[in-house]
N, C-alpha and C. Protein backbone atom coordinates (compact mmCIF):
# COMPACT_ATOMS: atom_id res chain seq x y z
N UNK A 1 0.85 -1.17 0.00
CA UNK A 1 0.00 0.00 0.00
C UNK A 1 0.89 1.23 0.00
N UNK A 2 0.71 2.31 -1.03
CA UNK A 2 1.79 3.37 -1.20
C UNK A 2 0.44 4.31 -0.28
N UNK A 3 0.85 5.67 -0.35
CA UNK A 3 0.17 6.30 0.30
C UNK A 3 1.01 7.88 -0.16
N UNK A 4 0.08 9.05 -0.58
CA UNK A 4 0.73 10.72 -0.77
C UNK A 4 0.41 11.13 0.07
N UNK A 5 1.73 11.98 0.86
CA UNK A 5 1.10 12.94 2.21
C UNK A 5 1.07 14.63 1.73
N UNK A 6 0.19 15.82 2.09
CA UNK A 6 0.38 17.11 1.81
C UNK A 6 0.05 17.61 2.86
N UNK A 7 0.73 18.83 3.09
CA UNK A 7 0.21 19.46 3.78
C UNK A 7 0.75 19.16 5.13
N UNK A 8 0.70 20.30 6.31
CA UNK A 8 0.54 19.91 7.62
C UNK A 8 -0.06 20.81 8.41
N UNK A 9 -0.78 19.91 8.99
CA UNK A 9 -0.81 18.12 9.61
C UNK A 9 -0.65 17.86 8.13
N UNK A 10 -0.18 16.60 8.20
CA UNK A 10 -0.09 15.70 6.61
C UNK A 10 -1.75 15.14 6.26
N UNK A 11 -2.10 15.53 5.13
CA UNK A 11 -3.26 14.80 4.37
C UNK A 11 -2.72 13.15 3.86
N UNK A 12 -3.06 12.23 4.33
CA UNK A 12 -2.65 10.95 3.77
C UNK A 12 -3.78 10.50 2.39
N UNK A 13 -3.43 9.98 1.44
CA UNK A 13 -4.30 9.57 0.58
C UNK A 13 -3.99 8.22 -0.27
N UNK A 14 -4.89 6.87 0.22
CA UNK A 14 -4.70 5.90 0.22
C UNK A 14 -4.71 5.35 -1.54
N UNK A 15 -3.47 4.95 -2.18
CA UNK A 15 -3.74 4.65 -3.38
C UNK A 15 -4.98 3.80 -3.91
N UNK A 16 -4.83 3.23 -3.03
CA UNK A 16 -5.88 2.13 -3.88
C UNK A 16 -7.42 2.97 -3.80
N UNK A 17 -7.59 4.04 -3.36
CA UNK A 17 -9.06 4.80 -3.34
C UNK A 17 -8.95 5.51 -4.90
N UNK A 18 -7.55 5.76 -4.80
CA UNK A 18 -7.67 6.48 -6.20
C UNK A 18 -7.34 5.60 -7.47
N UNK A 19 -7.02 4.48 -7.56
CA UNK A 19 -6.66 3.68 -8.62
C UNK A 19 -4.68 3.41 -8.96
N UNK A 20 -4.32 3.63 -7.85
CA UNK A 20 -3.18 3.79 -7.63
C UNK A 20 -2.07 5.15 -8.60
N UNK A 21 -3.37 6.24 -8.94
CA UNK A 21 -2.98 6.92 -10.04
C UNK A 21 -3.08 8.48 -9.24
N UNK A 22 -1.74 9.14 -8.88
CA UNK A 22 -2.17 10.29 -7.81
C UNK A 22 -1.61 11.89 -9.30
N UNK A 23 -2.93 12.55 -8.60
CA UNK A 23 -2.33 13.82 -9.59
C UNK A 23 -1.19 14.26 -9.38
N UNK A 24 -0.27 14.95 -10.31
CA UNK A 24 1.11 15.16 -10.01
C UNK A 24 0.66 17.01 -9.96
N UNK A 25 1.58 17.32 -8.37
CA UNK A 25 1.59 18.49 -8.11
C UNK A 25 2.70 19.13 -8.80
N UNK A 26 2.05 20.58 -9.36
CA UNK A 26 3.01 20.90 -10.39
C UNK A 26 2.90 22.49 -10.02
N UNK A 27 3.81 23.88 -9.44
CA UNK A 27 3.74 24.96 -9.58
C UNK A 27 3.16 25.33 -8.20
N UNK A 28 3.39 24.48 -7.46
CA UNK A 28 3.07 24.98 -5.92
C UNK A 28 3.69 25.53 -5.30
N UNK A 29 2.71 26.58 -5.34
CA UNK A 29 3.28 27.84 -4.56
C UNK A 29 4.03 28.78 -5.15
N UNK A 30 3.75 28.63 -6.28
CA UNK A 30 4.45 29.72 -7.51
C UNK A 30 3.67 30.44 -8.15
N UNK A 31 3.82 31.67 -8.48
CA UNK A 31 3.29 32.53 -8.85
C UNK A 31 3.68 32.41 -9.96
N UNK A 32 2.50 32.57 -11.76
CA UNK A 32 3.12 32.63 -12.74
C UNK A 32 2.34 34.15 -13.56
N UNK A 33 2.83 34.93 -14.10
CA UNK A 33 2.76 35.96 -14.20
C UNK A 33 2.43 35.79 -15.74
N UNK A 34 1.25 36.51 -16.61
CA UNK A 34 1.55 36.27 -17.88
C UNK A 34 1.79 37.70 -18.32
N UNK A 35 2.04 37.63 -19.46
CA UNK A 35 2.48 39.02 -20.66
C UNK A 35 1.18 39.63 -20.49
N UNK A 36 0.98 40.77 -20.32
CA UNK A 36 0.00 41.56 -20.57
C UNK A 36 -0.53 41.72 -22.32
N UNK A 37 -1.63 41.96 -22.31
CA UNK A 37 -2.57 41.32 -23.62
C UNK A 37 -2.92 43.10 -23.73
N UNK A 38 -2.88 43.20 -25.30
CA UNK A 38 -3.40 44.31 -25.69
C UNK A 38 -4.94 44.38 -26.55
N UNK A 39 -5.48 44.89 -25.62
CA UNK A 39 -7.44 44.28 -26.44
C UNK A 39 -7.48 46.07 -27.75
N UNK A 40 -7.45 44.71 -28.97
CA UNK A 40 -7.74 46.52 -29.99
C UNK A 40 -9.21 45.74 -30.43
N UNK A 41 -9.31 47.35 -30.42
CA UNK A 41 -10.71 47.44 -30.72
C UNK A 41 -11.06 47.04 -31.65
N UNK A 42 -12.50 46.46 -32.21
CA UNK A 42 -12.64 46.29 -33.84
C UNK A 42 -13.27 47.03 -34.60
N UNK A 43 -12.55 47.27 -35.80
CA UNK A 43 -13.24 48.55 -36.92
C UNK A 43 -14.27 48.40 -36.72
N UNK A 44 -14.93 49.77 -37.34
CA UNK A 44 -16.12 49.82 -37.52
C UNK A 44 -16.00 50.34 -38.65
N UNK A 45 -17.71 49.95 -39.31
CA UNK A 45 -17.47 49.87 -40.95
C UNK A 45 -18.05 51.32 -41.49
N UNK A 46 -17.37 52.02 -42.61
CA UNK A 46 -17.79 52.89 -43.27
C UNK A 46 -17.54 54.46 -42.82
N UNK A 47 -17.83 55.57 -43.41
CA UNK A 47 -17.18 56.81 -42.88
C UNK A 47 -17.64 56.94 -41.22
N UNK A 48 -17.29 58.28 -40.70
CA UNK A 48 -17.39 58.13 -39.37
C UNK A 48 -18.47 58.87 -40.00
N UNK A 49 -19.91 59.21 -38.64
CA UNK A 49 -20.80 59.59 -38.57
C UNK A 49 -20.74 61.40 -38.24
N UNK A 50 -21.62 61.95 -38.95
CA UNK A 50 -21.46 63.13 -38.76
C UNK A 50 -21.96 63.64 -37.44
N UNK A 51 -23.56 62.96 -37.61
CA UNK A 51 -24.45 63.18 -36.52
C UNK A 51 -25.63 64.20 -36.36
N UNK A 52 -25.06 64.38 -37.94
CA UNK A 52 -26.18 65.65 -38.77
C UNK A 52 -27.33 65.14 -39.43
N UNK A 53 -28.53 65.14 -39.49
CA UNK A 53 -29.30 65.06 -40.19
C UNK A 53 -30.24 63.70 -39.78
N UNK A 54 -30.74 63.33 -40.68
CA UNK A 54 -31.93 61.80 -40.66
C UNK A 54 -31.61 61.13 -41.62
N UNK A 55 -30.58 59.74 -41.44
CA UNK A 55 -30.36 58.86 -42.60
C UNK A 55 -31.04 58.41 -43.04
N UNK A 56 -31.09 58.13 -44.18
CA UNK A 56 -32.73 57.78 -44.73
C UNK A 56 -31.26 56.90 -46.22
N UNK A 57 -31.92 55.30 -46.19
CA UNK A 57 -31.49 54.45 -47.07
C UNK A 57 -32.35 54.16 -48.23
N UNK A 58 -31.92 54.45 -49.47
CA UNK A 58 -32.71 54.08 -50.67
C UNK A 58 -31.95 53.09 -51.52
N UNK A 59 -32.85 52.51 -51.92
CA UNK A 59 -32.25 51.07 -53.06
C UNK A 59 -32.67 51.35 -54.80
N UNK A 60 -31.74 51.88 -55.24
CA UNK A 60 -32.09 52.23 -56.84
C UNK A 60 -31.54 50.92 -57.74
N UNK A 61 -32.63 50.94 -58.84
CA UNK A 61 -32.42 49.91 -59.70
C UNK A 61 -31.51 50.71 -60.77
N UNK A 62 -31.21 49.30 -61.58
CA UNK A 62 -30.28 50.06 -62.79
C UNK A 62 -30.62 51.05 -63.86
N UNK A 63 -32.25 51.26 -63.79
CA UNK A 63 -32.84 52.55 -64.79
C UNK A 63 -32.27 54.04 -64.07
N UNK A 64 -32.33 54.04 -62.45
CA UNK A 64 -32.40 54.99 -62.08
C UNK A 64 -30.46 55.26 -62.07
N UNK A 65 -29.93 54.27 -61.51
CA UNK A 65 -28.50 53.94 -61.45
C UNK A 65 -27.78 54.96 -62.26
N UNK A 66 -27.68 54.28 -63.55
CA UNK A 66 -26.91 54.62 -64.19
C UNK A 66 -27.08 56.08 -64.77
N UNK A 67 -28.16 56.82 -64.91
CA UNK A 67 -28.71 58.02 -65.49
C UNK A 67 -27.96 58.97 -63.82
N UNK A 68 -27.74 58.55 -62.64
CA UNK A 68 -27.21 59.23 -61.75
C UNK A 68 -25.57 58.99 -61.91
N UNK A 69 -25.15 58.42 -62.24
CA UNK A 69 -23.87 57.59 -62.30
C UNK A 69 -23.30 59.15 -63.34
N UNK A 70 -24.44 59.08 -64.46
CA UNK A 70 -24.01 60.09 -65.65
C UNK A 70 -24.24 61.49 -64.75
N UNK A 71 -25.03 61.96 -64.32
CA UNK A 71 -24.95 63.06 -63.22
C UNK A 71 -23.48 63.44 -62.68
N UNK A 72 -23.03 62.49 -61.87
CA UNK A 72 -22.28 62.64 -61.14
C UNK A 72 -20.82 62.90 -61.85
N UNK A 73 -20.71 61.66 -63.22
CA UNK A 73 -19.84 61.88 -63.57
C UNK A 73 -19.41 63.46 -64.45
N UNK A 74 -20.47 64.53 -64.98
CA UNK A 74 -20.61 65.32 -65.21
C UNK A 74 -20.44 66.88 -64.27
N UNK A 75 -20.57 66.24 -62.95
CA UNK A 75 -20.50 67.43 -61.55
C UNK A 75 -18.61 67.50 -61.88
N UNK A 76 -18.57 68.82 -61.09
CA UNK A 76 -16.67 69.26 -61.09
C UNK A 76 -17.03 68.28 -59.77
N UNK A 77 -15.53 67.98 -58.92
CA UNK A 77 -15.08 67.23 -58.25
C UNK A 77 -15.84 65.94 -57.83
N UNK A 78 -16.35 64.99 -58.96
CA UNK A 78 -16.95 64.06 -58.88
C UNK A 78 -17.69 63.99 -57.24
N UNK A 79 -18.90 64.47 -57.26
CA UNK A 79 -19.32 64.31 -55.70
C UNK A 79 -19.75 62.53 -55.37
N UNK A 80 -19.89 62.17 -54.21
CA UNK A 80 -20.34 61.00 -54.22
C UNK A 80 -21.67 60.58 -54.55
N UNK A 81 -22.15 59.38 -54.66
CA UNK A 81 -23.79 59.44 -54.97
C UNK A 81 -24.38 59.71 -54.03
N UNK A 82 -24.28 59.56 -52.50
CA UNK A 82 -25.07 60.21 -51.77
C UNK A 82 -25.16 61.79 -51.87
N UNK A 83 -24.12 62.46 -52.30
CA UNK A 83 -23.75 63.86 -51.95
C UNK A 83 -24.87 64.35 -53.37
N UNK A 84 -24.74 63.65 -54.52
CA UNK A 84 -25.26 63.73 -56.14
C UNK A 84 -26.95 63.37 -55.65
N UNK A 85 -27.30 62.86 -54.74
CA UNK A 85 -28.69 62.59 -54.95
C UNK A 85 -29.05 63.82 -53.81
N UNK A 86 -28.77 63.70 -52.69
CA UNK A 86 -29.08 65.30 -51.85
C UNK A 86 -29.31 66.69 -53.03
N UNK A 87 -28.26 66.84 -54.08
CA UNK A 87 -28.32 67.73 -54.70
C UNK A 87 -29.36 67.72 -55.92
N UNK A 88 -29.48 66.95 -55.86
CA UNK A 88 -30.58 66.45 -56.99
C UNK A 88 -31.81 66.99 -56.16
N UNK A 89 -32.61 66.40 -54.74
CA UNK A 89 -33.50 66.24 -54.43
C UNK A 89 -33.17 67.96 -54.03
N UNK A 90 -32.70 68.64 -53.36
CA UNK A 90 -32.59 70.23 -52.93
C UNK A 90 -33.05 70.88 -54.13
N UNK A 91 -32.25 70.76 -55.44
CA UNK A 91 -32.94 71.37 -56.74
C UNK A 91 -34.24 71.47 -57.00
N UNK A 92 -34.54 70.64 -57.08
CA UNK A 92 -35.68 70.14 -57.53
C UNK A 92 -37.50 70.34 -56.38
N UNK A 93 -36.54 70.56 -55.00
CA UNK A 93 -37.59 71.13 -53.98
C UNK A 93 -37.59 72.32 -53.93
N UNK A 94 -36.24 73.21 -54.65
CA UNK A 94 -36.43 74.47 -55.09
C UNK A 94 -37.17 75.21 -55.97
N UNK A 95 -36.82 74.20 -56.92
CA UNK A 95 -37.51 74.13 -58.48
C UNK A 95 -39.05 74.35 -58.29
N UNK A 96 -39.72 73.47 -57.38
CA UNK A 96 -40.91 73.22 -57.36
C UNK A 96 -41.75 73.60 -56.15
N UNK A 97 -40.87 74.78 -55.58
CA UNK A 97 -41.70 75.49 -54.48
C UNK A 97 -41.70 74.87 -52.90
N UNK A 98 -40.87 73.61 -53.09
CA UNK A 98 -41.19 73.17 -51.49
C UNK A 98 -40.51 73.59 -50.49
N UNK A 99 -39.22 74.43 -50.96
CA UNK A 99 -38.14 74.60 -50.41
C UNK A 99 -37.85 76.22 -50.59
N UNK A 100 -37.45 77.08 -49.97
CA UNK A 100 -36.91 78.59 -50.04
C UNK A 100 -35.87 78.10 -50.24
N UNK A 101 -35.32 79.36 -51.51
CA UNK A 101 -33.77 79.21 -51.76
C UNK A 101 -32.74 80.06 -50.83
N UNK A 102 -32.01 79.46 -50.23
CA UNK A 102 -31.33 79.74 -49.16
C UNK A 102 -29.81 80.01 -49.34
């Protein structure tokens, strides 16, 4: 009969309770210190937010597409299509009275 003692008073622990198979003590009483971890943040997608206005998402098919595509490519400093459809819709609420020209 083998027998592991720990501790004191000594803990005795009879092999044959455990299958004659004792866990092996490993790092007792040692302190192990790890590398400090750097948490980065994860992107976030698309320009940053202005925080101006009411986003409002529209889905254009290829009739409307491409006839804006030609817009835009016609504006001086190619504006973007969001920037090309704002200007579109301001005109045109000017044009037609809904809007004071400002």
């Amino acid at each position: 009969m083998s027998a592991f003692s720990i501790g004191n008073p000594p803990l005795t622990i009879n092999s044959r309770v455990w299958g004659g198979r004792f866990p092996i003590p490993c790092n007792c009483g040692t302190t192990v210190f790890m590398a400090s971890q750097t948490v980065v943040p994860k992107k976030k997608r698309g320009p940053a937010p202005t925080g101006k206005g009411t986003q409002i998402q529209v889905r254009l098919h290829d009739d409307l597409l491409a006839p804006l595509d030609a817009f835009v490519a016609d504006q001086e400093g190619k504006p973007s299509r969001a920037e090309a459809i704002r200007t579109i819709i301001r005109d045109w609420l000017i044009g037609n009275g809904y809007k004071k020209l400002s």
